[in-house]
PDB file of N, CA and C in Angstrom:
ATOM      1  N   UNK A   1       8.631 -11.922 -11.478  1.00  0.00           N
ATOM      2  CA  UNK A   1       8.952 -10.824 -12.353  1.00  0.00           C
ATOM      3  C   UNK A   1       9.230  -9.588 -11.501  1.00  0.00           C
ATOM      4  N   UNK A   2      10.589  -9.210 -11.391  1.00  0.00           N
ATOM      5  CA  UNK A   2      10.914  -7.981 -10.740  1.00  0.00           C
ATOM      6  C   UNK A   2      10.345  -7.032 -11.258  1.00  0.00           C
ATOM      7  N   UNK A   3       9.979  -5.659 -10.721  1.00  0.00           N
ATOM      8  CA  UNK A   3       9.421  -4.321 -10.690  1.00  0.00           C
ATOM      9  C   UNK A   3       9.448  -3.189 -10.358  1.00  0.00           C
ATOM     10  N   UNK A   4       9.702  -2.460 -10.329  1.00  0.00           N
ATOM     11  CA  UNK A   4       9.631  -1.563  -9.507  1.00  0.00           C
ATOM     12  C   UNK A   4       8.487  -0.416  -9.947  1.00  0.00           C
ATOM     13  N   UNK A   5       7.429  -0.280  -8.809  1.00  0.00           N
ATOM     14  CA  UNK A   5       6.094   0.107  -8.999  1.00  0.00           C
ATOM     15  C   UNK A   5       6.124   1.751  -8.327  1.00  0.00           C
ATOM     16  N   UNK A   6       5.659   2.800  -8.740  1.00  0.00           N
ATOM     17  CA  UNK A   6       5.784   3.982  -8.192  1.00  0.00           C
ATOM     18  C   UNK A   6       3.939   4.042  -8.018  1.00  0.00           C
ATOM     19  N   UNK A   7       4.163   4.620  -6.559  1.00  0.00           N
ATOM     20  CA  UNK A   7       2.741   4.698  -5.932  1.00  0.00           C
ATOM     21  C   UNK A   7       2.684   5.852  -4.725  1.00  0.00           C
ATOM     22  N   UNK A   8       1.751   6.487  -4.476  1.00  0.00           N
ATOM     23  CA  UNK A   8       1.428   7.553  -3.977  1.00  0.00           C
ATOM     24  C   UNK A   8       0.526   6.931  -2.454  1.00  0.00           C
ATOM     25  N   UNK A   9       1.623   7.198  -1.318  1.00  0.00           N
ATOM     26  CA  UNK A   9       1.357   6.481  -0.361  1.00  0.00           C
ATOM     27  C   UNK A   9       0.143   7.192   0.244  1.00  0.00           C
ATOM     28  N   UNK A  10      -0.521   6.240   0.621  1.00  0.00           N
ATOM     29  CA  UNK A  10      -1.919   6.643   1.429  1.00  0.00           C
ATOM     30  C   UNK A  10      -2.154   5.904   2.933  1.00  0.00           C
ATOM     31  N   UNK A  11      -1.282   5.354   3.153  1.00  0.00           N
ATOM     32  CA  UNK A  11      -1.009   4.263   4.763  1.00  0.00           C
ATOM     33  C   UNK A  11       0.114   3.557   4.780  1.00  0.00           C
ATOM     34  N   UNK A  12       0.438   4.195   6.559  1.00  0.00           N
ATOM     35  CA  UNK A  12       1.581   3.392   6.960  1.00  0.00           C
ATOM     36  C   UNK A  12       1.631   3.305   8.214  1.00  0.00           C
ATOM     37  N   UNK A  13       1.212   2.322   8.862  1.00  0.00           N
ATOM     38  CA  UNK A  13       0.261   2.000   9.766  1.00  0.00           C
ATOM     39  C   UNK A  13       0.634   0.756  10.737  1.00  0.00           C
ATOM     40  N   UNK A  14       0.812   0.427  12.187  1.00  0.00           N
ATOM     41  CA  UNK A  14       1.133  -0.446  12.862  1.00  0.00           C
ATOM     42  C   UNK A  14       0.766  -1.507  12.595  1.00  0.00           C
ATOM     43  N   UNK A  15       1.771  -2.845  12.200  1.00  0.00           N
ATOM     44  CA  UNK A  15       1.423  -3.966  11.982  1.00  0.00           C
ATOM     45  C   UNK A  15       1.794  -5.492  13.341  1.00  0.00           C
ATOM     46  N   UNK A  16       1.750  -5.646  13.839  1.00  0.00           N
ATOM     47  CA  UNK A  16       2.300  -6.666  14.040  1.00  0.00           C
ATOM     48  C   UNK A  16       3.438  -5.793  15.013  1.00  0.00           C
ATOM     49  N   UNK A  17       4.732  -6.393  14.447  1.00  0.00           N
ATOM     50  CA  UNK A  17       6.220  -5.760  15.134  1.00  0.00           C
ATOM     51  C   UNK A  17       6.777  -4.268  14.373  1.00  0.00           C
ATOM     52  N   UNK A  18       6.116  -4.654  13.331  1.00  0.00           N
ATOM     53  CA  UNK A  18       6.418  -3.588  11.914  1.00  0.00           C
ATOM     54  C   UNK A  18       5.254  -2.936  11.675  1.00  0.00           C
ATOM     55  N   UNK A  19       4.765  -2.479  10.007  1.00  0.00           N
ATOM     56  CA  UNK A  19       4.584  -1.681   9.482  1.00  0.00           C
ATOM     57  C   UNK A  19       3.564  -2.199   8.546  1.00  0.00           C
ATOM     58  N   UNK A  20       2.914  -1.797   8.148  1.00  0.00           N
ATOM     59  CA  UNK A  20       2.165  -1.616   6.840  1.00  0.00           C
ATOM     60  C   UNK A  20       1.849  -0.780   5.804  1.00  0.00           C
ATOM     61  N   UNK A  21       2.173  -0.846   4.529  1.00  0.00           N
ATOM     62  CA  UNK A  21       2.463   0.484   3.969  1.00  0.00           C
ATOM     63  C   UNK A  21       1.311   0.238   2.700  1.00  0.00           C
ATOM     64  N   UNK A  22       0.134   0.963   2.316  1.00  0.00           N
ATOM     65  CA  UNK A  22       0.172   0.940   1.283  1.00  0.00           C
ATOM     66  C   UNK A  22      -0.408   1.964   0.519  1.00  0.00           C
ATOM     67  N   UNK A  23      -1.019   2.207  -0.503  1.00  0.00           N
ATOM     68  CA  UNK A  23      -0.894   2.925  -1.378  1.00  0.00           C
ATOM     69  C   UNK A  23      -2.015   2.729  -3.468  1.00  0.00           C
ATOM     70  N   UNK A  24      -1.716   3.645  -4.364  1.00  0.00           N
ATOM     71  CA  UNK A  24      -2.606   3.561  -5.326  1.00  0.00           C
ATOM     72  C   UNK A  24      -0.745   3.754  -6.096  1.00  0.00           C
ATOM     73  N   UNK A  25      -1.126   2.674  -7.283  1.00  0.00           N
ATOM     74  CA  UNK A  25      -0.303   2.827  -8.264  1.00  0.00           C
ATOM     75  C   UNK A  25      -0.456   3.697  -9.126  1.00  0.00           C
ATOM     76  N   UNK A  26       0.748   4.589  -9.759  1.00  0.00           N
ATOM     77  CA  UNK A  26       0.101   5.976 -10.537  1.00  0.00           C
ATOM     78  C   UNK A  26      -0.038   5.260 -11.740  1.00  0.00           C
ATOM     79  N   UNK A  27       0.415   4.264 -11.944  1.00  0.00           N
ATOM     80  CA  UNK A  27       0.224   3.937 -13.598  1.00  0.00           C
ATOM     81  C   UNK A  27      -1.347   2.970 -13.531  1.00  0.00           C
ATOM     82  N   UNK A  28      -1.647   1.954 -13.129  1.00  0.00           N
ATOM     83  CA  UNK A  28      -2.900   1.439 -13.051  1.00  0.00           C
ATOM     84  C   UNK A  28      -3.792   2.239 -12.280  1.00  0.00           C
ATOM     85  N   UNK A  29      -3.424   2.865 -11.183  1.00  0.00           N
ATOM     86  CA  UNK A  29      -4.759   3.210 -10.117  1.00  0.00           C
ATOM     87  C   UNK A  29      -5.405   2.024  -9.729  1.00  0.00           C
ATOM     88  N   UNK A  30      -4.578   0.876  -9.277  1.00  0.00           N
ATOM     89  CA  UNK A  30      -4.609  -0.068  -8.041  1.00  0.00           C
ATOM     90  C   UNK A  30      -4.114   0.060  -6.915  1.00  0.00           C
ATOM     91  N   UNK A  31      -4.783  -0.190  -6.031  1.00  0.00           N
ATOM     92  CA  UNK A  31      -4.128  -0.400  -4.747  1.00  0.00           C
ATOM     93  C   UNK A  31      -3.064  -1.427  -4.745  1.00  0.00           C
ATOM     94  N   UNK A  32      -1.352  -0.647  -4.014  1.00  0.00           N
ATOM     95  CA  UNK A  32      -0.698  -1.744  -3.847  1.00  0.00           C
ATOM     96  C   UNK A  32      -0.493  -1.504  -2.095  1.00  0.00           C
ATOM     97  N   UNK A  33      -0.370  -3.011  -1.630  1.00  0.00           N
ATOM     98  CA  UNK A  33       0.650  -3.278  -0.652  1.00  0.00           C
ATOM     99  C   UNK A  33       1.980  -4.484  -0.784  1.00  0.00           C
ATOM    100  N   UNK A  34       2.628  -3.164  -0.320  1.00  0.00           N
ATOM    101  CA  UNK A  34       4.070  -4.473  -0.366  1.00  0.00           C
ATOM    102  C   UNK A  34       4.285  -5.301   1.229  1.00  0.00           C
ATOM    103  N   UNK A  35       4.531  -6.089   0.808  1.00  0.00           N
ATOM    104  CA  UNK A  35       4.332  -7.589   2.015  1.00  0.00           C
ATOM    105  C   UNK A  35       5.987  -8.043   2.033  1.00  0.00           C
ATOM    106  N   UNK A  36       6.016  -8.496   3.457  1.00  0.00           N
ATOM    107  CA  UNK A  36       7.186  -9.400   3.365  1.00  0.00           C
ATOM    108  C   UNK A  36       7.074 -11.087   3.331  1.00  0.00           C
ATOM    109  N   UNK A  37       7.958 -11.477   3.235  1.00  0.00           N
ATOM    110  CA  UNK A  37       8.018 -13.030   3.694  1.00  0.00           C
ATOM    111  C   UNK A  37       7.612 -13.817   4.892  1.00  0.00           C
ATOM    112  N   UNK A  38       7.625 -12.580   6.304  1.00  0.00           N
ATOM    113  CA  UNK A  38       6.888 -13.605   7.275  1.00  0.00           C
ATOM    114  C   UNK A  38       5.846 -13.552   7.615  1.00  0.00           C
ATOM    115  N   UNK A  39       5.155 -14.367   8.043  1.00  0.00           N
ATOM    116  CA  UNK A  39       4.264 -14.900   8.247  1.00  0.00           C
ATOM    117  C   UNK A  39       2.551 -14.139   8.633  1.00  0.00           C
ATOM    118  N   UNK A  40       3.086 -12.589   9.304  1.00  0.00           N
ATOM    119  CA  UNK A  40       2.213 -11.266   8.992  1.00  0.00           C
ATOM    120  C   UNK A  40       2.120 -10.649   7.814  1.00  0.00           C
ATOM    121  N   UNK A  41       3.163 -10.849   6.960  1.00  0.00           N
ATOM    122  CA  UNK A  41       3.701  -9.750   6.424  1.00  0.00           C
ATOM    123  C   UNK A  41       3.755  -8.690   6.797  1.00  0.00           C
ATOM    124  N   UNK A  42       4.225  -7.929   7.429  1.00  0.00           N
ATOM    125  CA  UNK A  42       4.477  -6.823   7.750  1.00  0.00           C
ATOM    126  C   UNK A  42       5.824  -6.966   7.264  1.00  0.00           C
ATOM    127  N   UNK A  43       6.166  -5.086   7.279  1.00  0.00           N
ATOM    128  CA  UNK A  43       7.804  -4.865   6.919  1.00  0.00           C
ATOM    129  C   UNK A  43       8.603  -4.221   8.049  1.00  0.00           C
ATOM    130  N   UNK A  44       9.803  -4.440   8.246  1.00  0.00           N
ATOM    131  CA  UNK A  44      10.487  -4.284   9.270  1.00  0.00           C
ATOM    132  C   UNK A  44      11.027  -2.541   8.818  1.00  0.00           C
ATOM    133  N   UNK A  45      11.742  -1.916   9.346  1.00  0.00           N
ATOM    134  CA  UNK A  45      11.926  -0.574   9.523  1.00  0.00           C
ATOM    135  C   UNK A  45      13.469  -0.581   8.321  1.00  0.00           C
ATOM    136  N   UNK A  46      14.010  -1.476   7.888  1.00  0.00           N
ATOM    137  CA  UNK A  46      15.015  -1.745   7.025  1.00  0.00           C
ATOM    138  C   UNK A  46      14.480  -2.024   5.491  1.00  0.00           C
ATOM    139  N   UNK A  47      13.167  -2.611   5.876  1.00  0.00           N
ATOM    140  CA  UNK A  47      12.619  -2.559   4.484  1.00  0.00           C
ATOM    141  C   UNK A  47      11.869  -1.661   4.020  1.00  0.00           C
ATOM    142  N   UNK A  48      11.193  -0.566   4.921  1.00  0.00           N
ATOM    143  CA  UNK A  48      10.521   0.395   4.330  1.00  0.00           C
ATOM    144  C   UNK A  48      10.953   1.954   4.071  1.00  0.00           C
ATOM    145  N   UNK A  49      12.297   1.952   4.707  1.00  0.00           N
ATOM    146  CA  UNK A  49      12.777   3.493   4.849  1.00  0.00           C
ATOM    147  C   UNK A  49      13.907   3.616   3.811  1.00  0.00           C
ATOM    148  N   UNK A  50      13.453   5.038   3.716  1.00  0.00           N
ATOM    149  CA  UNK A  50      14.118   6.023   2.607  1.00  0.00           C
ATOM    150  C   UNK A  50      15.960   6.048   2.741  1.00  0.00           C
ATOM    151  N   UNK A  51      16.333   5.641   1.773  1.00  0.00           N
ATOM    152  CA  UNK A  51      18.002   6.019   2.394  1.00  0.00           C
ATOM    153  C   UNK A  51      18.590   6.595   3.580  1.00  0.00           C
ATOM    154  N   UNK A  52      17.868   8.125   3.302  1.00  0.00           N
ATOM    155  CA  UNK A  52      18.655   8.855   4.755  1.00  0.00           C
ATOM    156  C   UNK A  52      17.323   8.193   6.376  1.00  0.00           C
ATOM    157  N   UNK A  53      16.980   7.452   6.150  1.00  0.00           N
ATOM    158  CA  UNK A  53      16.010   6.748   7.150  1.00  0.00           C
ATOM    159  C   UNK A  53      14.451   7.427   7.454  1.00  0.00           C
ATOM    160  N   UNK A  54      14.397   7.985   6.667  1.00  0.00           N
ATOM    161  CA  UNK A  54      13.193   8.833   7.051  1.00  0.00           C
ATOM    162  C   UNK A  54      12.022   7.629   6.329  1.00  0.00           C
ATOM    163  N   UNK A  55      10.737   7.964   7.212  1.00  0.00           N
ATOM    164  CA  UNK A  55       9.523   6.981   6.694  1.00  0.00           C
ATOM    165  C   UNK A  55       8.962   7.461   5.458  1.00  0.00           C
ATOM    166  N   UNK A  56       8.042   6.608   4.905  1.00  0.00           N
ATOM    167  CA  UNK A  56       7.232   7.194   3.993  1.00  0.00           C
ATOM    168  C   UNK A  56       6.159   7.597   4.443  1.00  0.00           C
ATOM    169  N   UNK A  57       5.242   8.750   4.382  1.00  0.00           N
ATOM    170  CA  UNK A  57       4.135   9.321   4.757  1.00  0.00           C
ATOM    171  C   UNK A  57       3.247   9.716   3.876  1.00  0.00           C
ATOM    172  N   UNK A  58       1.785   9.997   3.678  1.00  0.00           N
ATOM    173  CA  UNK A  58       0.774   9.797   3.206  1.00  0.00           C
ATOM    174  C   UNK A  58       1.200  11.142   2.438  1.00  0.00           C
ATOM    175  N   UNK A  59       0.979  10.719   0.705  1.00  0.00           N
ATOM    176  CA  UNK A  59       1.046  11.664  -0.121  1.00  0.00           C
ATOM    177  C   UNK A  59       2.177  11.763  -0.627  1.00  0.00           C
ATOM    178  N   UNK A  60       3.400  11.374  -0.098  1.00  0.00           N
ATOM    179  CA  UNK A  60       4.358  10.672  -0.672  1.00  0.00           C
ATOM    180  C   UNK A  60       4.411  10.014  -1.811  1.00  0.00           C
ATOM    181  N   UNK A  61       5.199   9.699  -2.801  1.00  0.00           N
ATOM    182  CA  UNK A  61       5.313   9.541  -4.101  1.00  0.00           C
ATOM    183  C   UNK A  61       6.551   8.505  -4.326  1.00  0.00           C
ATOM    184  N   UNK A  62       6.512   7.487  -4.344  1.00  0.00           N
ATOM    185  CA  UNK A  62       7.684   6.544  -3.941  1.00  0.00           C
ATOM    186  C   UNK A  62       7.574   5.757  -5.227  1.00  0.00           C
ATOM    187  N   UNK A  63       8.929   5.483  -5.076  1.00  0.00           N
ATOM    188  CA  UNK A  63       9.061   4.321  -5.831  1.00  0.00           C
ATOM    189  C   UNK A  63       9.636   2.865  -5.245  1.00  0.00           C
ATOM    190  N   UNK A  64       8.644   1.724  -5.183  1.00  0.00           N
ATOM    191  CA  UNK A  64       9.343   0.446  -4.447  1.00  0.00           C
ATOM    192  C   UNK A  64       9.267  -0.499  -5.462  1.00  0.00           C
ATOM    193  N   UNK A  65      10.799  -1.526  -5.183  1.00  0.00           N
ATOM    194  CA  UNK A  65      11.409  -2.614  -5.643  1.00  0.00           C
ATOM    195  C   UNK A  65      10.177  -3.752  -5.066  1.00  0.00           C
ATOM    196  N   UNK A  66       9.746  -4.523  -6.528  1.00  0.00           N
ATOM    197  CA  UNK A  66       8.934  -5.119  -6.040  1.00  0.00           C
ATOM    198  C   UNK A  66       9.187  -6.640  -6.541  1.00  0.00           C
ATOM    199  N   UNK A  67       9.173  -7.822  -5.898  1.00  0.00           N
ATOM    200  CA  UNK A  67       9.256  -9.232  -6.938  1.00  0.00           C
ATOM    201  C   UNK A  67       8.239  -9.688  -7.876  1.00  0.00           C
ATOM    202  N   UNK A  68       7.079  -9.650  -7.085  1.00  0.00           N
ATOM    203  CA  UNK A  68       5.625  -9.860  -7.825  1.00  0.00           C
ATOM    204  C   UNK A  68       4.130  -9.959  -7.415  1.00  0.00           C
ATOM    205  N   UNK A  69       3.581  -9.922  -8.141  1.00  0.00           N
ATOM    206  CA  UNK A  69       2.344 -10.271  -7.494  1.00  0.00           C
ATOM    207  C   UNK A  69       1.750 -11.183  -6.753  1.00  0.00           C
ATOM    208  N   UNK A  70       1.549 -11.409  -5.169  1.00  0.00           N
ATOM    209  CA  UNK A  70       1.082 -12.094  -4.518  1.00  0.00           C
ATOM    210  C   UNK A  70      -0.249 -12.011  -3.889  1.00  0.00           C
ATOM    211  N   UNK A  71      -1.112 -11.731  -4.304  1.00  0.00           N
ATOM    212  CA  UNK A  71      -2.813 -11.835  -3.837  1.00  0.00           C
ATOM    213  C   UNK A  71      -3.381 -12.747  -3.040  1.00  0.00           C
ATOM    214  N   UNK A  72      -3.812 -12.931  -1.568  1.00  0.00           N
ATOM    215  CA  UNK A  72      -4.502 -13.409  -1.222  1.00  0.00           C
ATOM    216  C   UNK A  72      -6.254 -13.441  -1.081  1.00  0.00           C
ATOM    217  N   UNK A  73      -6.879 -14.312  -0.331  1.00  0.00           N
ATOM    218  CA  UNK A  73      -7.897 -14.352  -0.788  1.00  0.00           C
ATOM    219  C   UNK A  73      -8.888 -12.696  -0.476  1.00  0.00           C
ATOM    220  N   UNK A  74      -8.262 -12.028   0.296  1.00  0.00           N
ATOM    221  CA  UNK A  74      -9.247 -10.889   1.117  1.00  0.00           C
ATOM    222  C   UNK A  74      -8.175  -9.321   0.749  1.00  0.00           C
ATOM    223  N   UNK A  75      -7.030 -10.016  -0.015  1.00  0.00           N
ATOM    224  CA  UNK A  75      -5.879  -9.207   0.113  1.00  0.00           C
ATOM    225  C   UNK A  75      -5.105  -8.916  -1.342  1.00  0.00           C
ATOM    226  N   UNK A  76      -5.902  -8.473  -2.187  1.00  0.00           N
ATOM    227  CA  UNK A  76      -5.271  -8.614  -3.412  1.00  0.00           C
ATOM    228  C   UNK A  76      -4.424  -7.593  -4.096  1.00  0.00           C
ATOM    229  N   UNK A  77      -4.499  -7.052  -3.472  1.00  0.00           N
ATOM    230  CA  UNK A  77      -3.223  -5.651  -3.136  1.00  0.00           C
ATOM    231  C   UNK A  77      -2.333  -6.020  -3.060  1.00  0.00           C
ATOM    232  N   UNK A  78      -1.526  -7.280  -2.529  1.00  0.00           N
ATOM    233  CA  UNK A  78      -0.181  -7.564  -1.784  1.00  0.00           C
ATOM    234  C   UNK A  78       0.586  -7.908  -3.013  1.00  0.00           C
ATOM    235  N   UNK A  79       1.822  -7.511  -2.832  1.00  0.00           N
ATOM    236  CA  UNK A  79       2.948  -7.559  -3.984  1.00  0.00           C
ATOM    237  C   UNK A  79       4.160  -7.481  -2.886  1.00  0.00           C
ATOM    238  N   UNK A  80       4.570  -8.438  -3.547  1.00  0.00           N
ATOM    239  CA  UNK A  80       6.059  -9.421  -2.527  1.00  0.00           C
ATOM    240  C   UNK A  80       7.287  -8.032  -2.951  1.00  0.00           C
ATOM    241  N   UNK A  81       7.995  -7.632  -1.783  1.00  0.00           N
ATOM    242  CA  UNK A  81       8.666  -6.786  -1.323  1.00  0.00           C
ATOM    243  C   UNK A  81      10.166  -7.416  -2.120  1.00  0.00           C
ATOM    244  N   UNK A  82      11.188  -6.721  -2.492  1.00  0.00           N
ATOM    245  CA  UNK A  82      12.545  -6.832  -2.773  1.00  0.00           C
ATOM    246  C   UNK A  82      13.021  -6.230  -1.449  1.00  0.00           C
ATOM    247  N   UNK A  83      13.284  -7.174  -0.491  1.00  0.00           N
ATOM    248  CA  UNK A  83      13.882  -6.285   0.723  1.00  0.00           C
ATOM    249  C   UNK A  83      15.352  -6.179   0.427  1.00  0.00           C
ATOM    250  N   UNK A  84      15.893  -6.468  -0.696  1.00  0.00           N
ATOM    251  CA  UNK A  84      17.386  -6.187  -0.659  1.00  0.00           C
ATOM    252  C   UNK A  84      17.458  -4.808  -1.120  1.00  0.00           C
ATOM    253  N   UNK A  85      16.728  -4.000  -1.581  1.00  0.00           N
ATOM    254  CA  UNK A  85      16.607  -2.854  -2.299  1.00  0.00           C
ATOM    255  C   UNK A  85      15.823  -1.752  -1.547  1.00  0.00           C
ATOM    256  N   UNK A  86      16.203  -0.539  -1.560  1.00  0.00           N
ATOM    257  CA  UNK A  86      15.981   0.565  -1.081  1.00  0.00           C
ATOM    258  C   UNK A  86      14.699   1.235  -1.502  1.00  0.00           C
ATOM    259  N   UNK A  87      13.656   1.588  -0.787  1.00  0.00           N
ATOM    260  CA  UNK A  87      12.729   2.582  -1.441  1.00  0.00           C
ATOM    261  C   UNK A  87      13.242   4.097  -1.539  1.00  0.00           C
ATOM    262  N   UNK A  88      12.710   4.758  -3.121  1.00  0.00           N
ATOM    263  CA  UNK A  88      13.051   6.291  -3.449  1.00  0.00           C
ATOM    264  C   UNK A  88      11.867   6.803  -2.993  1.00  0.00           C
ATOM    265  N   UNK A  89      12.040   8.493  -2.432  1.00  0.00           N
ATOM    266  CA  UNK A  89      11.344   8.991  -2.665  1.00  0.00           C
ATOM    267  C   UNK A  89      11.305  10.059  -3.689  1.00  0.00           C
ATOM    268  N   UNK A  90      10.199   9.859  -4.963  1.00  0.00           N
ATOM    269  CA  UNK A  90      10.186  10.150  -5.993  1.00  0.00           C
ATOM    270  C   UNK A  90       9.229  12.059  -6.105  1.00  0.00           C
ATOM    271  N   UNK A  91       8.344  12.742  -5.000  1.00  0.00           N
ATOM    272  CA  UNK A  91       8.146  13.362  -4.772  1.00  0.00           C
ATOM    273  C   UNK A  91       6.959  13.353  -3.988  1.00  0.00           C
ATOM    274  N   UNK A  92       5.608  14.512  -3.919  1.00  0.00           N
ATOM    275  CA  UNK A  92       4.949  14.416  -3.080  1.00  0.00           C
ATOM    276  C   UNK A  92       3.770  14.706  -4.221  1.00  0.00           C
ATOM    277  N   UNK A  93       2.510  14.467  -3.772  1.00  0.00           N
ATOM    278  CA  UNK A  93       1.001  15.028  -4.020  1.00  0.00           C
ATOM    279  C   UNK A  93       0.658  15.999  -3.251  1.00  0.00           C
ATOM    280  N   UNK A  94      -0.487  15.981  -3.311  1.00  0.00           N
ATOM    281  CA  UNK A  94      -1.332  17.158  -2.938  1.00  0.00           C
ATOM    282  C   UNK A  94      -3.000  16.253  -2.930  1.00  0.00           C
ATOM    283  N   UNK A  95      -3.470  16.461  -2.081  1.00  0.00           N
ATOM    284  CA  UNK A  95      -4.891  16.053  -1.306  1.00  0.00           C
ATOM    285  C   UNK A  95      -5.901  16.435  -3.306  1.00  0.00           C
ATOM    286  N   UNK A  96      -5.290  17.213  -3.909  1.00  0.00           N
ATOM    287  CA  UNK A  96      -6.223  17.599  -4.874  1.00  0.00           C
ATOM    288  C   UNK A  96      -5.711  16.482  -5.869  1.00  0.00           C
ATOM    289  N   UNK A  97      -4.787  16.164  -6.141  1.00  0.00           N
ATOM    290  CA  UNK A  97      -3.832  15.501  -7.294  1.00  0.00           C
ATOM    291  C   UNK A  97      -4.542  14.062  -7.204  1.00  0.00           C
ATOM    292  N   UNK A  98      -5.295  13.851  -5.802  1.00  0.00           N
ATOM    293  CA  UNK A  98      -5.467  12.509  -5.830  1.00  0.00           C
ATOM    294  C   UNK A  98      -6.958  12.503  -5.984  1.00  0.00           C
ATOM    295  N   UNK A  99      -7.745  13.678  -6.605  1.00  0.00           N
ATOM    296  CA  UNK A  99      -8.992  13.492  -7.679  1.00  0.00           C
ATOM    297  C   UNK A  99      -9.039  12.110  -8.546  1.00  0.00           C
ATOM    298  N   UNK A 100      -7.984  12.351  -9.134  1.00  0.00           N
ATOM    299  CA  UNK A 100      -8.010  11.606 -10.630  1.00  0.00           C
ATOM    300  C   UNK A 100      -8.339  10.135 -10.315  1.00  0.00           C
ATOM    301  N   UNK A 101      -7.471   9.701  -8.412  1.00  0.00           N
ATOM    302  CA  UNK A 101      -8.019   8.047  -8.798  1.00  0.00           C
ATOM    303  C   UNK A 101      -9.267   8.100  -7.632  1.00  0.00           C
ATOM    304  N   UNK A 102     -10.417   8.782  -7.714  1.00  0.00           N
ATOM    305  CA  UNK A 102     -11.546   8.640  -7.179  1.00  0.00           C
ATOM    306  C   UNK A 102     -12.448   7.961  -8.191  1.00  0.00           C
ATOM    307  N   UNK A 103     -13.359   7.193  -7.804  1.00  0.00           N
ATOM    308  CA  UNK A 103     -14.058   6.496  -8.725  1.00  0.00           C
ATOM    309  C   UNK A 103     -15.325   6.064  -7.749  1.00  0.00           C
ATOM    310  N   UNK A 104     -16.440   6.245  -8.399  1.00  0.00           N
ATOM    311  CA  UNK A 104     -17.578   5.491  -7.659  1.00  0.00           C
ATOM    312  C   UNK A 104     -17.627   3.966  -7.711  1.00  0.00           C
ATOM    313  N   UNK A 105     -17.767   3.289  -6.669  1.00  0.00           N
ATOM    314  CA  UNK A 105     -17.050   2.144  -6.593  1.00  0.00           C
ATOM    315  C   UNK A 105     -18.384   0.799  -6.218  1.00  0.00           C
ATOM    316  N   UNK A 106     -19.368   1.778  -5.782  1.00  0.00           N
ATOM    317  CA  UNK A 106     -21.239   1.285  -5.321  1.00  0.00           C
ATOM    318  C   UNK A 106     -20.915   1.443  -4.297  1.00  0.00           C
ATOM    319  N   UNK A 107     -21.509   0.114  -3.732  1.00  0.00           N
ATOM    320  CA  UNK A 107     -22.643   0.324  -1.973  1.00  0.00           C
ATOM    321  C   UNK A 107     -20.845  -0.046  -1.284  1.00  0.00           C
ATOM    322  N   UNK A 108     -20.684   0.429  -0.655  1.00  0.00           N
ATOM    323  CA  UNK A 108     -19.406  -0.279   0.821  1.00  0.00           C
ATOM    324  C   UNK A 108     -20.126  -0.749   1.358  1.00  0.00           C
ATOM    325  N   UNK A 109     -21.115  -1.163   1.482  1.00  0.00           N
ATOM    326  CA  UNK A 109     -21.916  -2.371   3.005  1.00  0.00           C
ATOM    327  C   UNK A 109     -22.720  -3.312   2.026  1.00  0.00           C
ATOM    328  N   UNK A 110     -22.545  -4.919   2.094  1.00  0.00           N
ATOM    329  CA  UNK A 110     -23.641  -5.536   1.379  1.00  0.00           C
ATOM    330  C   UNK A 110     -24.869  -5.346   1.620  1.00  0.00           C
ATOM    331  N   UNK A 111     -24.920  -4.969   2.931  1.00  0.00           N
ATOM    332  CA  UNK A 111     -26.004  -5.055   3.079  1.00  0.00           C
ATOM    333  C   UNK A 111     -27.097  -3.704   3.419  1.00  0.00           C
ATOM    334  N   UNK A 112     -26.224  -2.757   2.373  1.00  0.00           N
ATOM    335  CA  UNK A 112     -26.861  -1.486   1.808  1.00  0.00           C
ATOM    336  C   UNK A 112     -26.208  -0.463   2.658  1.00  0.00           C
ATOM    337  N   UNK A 113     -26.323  -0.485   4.257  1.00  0.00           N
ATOM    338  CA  UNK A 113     -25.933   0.624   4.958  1.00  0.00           C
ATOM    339  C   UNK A 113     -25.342   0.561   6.525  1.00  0.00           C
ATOM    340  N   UNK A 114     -25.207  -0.411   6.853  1.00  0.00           N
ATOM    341  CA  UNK A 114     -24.717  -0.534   8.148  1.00  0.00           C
ATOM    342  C   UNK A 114     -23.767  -1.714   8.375  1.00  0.00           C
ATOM    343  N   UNK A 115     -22.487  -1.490   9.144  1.00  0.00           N
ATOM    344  CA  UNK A 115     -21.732  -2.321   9.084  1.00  0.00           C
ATOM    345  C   UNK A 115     -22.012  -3.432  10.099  1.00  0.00           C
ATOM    346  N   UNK A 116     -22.812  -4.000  10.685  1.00  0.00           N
ATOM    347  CA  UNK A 116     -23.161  -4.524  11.596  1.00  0.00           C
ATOM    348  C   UNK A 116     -24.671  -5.276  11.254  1.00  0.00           C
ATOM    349  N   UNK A 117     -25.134  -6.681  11.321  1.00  0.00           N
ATOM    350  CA  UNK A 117     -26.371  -6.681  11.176  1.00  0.00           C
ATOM    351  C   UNK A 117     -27.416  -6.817  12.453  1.00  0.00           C
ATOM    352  N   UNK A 118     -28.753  -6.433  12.272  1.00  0.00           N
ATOM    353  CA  UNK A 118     -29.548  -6.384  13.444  1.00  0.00           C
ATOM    354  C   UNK A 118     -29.689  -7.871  13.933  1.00  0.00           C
ATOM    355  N   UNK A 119     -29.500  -7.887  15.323  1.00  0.00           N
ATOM    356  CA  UNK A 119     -28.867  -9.161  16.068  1.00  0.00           C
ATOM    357  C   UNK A 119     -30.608 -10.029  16.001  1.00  0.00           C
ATOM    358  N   UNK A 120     -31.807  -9.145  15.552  1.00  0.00           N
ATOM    359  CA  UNK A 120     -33.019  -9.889  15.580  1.00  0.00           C
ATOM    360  C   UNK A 120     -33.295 -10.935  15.160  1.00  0.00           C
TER     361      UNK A 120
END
C-alpha cells in the first residue's frame, strides 16, 4: 500500500555506505524509518535528498513516498522506501513544537537503571 507519510525528522545519521533517516509521524506520533531494499537498509544519497539536493536535517518537516510497512523484529519503525520518488520538504519545527509527541514511556533500562549488568 503506497503512502506518503509526513514526519518531522529527528536523525540522519551514518549508515553503512549511506544514511539513516528517521523521524516521528505527525499524524500517529510513531516513529518512522524509511529503509531500502539492500541488505543494510540504508539509503543512498539519491534516495534521501530534497530536489535541489540538499539533506534533510533534524526538525525538518518532510514528506516521504513510502510502499509499506516493513517491521522487523528489534526494528519496527522501518517502512519500505519508494526510491523512484522524491522527498518534499514540507517545512520546519521548532525544539518546542515537538512537546506534543513527548510521552512518559517507563523505565529505558530493564533492569531499572544501568545499561550494563554487574559482571558479579
Amino acid at each position: 500500500m503506497a503512502v506518503t507519510k509526513r514526519i518531522v525528522c529527528l536523525a540522519n545519521s551514518r549508515k553503512h555506505q549511506g544514511r539513516c533517516v528517521a523521524g516521528i509521524d505527525l499524524d500517529s506520533g510513531r516513529w518512522i524509518r524509511p529503509i531500502s531494499k539492500r541488505p543494510g537498509h540504508e539509503l543512498s544519497a539519491s534516495e534521501r535528498q530534497y530536489e535541489d539536493g540538499s539533506e534533510p536535517a533534524p526538525l525538518d518537516v518532510l514528506d516521504v513516498p513510502l510502499i509499506g510497512h516493513r517491521p522487523a523484529e528489534v526494528h519496527r519503525e522501518n517502512w519500505l522506501l519508494d526510491s523512484g520518488k522524491r522527498w518534499r520538504r514540507a517545512g520546519r519545527m521548532t525544539w518546542d513544537d515537538l512537546l506534543r509527541f513527548t510521552r512518559d514511556a517507563g523505565p529505558l533500562w530493564i533492569n531499572g537503571h544501568k545499561t550494563s549488568v554487574d559482571p558479579r
